[in-house]
C-alpha atoms as a PDB file:
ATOM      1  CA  UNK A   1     -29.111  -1.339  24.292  1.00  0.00           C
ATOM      2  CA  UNK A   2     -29.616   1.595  22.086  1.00  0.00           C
ATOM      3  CA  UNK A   3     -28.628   0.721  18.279  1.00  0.00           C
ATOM      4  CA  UNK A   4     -28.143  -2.318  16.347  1.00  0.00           C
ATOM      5  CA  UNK A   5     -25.561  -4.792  18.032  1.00  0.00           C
ATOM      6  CA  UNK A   6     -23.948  -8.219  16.863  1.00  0.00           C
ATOM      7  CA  UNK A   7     -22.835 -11.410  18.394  1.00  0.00           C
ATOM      8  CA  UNK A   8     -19.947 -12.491  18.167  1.00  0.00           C
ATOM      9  CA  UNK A   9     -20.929 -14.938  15.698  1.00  0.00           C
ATOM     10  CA  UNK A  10     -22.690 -12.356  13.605  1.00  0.00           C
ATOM     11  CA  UNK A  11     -19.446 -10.114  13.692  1.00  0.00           C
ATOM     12  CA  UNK A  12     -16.904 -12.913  12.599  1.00  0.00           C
ATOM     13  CA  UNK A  13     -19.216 -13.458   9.901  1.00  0.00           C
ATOM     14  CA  UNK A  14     -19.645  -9.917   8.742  1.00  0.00           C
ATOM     15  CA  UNK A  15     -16.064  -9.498   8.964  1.00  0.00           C
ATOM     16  CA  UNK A  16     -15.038 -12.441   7.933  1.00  0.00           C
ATOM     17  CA  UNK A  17     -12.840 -13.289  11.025  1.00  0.00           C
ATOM     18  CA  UNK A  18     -12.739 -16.551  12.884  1.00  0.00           C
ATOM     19  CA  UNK A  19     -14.331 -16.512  16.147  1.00  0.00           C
ATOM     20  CA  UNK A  20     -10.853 -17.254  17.994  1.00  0.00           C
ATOM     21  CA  UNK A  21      -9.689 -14.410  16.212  1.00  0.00           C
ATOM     22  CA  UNK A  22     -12.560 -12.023  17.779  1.00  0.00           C
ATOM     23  CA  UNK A  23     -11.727 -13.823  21.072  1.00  0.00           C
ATOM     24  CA  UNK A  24      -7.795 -13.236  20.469  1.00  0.00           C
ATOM     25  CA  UNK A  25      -8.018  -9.642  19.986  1.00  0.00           C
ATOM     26  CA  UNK A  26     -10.296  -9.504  23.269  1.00  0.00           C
ATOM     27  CA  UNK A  27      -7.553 -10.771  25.005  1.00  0.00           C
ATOM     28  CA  UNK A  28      -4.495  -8.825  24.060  1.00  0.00           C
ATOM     29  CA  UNK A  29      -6.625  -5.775  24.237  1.00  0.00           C
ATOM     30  CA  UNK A  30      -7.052  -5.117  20.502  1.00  0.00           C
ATOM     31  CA  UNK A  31     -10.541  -4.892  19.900  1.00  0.00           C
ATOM     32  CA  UNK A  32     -12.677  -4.505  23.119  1.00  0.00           C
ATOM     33  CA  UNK A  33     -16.262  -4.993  22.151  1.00  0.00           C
ATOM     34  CA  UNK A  34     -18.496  -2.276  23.614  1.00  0.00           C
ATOM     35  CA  UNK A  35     -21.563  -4.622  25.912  1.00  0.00           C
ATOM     36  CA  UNK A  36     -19.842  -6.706  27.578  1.00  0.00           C
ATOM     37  CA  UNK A  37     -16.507  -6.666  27.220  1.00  0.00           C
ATOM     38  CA  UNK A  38     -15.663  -9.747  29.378  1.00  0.00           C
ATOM     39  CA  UNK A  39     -18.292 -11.822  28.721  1.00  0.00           C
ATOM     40  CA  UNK A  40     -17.976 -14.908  26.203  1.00  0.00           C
ATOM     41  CA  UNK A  41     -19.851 -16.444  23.154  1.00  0.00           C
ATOM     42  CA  UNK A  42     -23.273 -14.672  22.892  1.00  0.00           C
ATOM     43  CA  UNK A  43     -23.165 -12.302  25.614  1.00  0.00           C
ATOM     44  CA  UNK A  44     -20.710 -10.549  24.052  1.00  0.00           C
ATOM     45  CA  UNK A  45     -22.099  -7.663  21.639  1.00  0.00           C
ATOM     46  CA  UNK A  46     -19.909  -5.704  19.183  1.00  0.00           C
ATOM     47  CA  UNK A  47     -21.547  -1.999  17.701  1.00  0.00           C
ATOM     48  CA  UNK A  48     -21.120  -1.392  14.201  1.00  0.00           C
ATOM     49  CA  UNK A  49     -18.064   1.404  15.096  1.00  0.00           C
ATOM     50  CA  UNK A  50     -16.267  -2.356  16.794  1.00  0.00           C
ATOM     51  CA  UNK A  51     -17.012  -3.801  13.087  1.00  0.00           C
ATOM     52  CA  UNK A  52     -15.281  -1.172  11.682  1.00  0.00           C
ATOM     53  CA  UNK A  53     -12.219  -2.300  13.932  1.00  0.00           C
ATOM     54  CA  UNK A  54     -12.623  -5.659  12.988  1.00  0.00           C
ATOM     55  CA  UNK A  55     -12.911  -4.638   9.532  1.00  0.00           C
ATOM     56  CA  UNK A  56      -9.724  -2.417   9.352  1.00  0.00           C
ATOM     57  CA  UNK A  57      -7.705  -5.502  11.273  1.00  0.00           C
ATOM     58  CA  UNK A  58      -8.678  -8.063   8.748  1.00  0.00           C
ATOM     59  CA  UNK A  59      -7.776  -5.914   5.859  1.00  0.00           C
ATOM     60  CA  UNK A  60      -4.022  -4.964   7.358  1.00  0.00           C
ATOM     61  CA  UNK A  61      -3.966  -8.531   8.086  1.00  0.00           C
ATOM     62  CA  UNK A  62      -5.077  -9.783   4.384  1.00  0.00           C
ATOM     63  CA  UNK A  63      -2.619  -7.573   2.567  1.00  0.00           C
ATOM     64  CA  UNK A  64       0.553  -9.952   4.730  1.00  0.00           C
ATOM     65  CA  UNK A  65       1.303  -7.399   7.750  1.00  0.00           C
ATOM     66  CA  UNK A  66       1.828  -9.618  10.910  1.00  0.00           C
ATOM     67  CA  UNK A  67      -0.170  -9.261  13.857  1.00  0.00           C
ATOM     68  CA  UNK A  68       2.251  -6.391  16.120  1.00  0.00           C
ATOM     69  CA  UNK A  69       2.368  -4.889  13.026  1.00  0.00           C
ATOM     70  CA  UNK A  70      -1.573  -4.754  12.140  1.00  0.00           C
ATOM     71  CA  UNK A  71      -1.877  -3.590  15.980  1.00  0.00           C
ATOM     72  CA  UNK A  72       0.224  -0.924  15.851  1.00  0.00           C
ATOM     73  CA  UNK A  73      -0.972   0.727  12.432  1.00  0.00           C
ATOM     74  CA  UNK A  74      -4.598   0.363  14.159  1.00  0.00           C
ATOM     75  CA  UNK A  75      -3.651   2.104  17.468  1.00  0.00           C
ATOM     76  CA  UNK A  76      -2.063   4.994  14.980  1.00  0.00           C
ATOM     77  CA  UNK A  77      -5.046   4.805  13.095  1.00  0.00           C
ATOM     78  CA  UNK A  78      -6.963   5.172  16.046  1.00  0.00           C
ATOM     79  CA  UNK A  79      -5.015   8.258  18.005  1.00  0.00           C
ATOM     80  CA  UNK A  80      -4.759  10.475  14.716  1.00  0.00           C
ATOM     81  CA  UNK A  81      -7.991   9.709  12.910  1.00  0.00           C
ATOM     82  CA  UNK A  82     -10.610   8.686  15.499  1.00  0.00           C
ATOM     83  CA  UNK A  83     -13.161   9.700  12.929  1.00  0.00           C
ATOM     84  CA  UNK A  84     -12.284   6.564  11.123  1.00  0.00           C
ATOM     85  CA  UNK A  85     -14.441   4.519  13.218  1.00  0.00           C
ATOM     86  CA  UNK A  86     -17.443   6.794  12.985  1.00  0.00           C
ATOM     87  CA  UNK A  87     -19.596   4.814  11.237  1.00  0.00           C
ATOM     88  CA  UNK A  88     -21.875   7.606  10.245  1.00  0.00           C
ATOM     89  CA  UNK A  89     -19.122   9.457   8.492  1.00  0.00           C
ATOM     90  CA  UNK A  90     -20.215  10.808   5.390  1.00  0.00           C
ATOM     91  CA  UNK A  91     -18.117   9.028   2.236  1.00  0.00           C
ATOM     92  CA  UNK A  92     -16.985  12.952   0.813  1.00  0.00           C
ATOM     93  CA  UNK A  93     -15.294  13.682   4.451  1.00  0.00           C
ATOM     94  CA  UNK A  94     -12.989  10.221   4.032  1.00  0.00           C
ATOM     95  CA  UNK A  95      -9.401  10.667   3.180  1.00  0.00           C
ATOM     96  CA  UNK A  96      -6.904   8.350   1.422  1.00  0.00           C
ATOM     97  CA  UNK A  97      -3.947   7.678   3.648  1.00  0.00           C
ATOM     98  CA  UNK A  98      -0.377   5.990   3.706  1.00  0.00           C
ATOM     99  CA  UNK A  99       1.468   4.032   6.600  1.00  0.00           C
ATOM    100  CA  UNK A 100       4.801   4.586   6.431  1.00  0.00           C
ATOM    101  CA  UNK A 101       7.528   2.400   8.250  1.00  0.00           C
ATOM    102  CA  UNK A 102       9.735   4.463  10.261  1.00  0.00           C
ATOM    103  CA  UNK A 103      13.367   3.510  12.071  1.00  0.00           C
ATOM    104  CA  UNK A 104      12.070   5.208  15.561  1.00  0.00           C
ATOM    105  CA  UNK A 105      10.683   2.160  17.552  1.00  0.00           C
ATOM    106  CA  UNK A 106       8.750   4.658  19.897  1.00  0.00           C
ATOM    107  CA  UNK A 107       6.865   5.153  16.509  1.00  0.00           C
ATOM    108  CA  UNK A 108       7.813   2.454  13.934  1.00  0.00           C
ATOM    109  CA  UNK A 109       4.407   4.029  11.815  1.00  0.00           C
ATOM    110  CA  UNK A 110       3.998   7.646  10.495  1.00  0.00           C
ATOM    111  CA  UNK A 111       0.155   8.501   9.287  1.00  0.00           C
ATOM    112  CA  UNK A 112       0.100  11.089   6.329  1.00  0.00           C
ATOM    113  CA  UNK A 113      -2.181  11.790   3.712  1.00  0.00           C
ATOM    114  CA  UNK A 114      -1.592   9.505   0.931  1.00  0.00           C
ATOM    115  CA  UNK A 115       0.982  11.587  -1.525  1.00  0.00           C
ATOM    116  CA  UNK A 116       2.485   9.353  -4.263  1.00  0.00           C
ATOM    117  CA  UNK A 117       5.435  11.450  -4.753  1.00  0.00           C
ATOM    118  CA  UNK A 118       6.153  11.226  -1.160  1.00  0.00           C
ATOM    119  CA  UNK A 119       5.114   7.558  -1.618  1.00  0.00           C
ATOM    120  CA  UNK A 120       8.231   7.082  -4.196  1.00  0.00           C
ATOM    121  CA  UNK A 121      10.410   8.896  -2.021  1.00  0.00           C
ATOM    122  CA  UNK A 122       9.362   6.823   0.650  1.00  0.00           C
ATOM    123  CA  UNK A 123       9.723   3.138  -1.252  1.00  0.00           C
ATOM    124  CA  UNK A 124      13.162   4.673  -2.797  1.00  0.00           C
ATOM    125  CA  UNK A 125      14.705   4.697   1.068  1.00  0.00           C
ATOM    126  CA  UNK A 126      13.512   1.699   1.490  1.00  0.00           C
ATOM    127  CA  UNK A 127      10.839   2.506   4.020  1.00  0.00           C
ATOM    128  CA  UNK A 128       7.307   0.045   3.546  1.00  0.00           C
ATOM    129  CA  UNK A 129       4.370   2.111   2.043  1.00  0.00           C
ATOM    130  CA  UNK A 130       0.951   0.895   3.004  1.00  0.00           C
ATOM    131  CA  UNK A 131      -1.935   2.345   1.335  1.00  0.00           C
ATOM    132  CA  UNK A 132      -4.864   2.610   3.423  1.00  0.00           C
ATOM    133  CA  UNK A 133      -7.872   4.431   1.994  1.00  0.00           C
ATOM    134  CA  UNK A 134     -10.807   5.370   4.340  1.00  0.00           C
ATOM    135  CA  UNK A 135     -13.328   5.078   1.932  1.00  0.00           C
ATOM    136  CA  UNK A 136     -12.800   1.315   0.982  1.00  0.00           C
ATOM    137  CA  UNK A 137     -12.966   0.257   4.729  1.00  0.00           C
ATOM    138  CA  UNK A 138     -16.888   1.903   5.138  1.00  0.00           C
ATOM    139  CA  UNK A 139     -17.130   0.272   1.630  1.00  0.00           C
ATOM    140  CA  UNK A 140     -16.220  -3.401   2.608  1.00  0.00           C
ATOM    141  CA  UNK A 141     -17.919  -2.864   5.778  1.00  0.00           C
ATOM    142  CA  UNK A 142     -21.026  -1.773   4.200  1.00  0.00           C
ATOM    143  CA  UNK A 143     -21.048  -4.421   1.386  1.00  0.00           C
ATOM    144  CA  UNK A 144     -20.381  -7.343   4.421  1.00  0.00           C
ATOM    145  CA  UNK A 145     -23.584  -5.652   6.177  1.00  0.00           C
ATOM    146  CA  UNK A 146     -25.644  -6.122   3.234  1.00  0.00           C
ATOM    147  CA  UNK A 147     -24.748  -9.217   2.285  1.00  0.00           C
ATOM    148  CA  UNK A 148     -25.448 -10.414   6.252  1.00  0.00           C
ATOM    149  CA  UNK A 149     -29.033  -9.255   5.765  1.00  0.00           C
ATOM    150  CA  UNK A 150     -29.940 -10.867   3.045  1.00  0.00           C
END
């Protein structure tokens, strides 16, 4: 295995998920981890791009967003800005952006660049704004990392 790689143990920690939660999101499909995908307990291996993943789940998740809905703004996340989860991204190339509910259920979240104007407009139609800047992710991440070392 080329790189650094962490058990499942080692990633709820970093993370700060449970372990049923790692083994949840395996299941439904969420967050596939990338050596051995099927494989349980310590013979499954996460990269630091999956951490990332993890990372941006349990924030959407600790700001009150339910589970589909968490799921969904990562899959948007993940189709428009698959740079996200580059973990060697450098900080100046991250942008802020905004998840904004929608009333299309084909796509109940629209990615844009955070705007706060458009933000207001948004909150005054009654749509859900949800902040989500790039930066902060790598940040938490990185922190977590650290801390996990020492």
């Amino acid at each position: 295995m080329e790189g650094k790689f962490y058990t499942s143990t080692e990633a709820a920690e970093i993370t700060h998920c449970s372990r049923r939660q790692l083994q949840y999101w395996r299941e439904k499909g969420v967050i596939v981890p990338t050596v051995n995908s099927t494989g349980k307990g310590r013979n499954v291996y996460y990269s630091k791009a999956d951490l990332l993943v993890l990372t941006v789940m349990e924030q959407l998740l600790s700001i009150g967003l339910n589970f589909e809905v968490c799921h969904t703004a990562l899959e948007t996340l993940r189709e428009q800005e698959p740079w996200l989860f580059d973990e060697s991204l450098p900080e100046e190339k991250m942008k802020r952006l905004m998840l904004l509910t929608t009333r299309s259920p084909e796509q109940p979240l629209q990615l844009a660049e955070f705007d706060k104007q458009v933000a207001l407009e948004a909150l005054c139609q009654g749509q859900t704004v949800i902040p989500f800047w790039c930066d902060r992710i790598h940040e938490i991440l990185h922190q977590n990392l650290k801390r996990f070392r020492e």
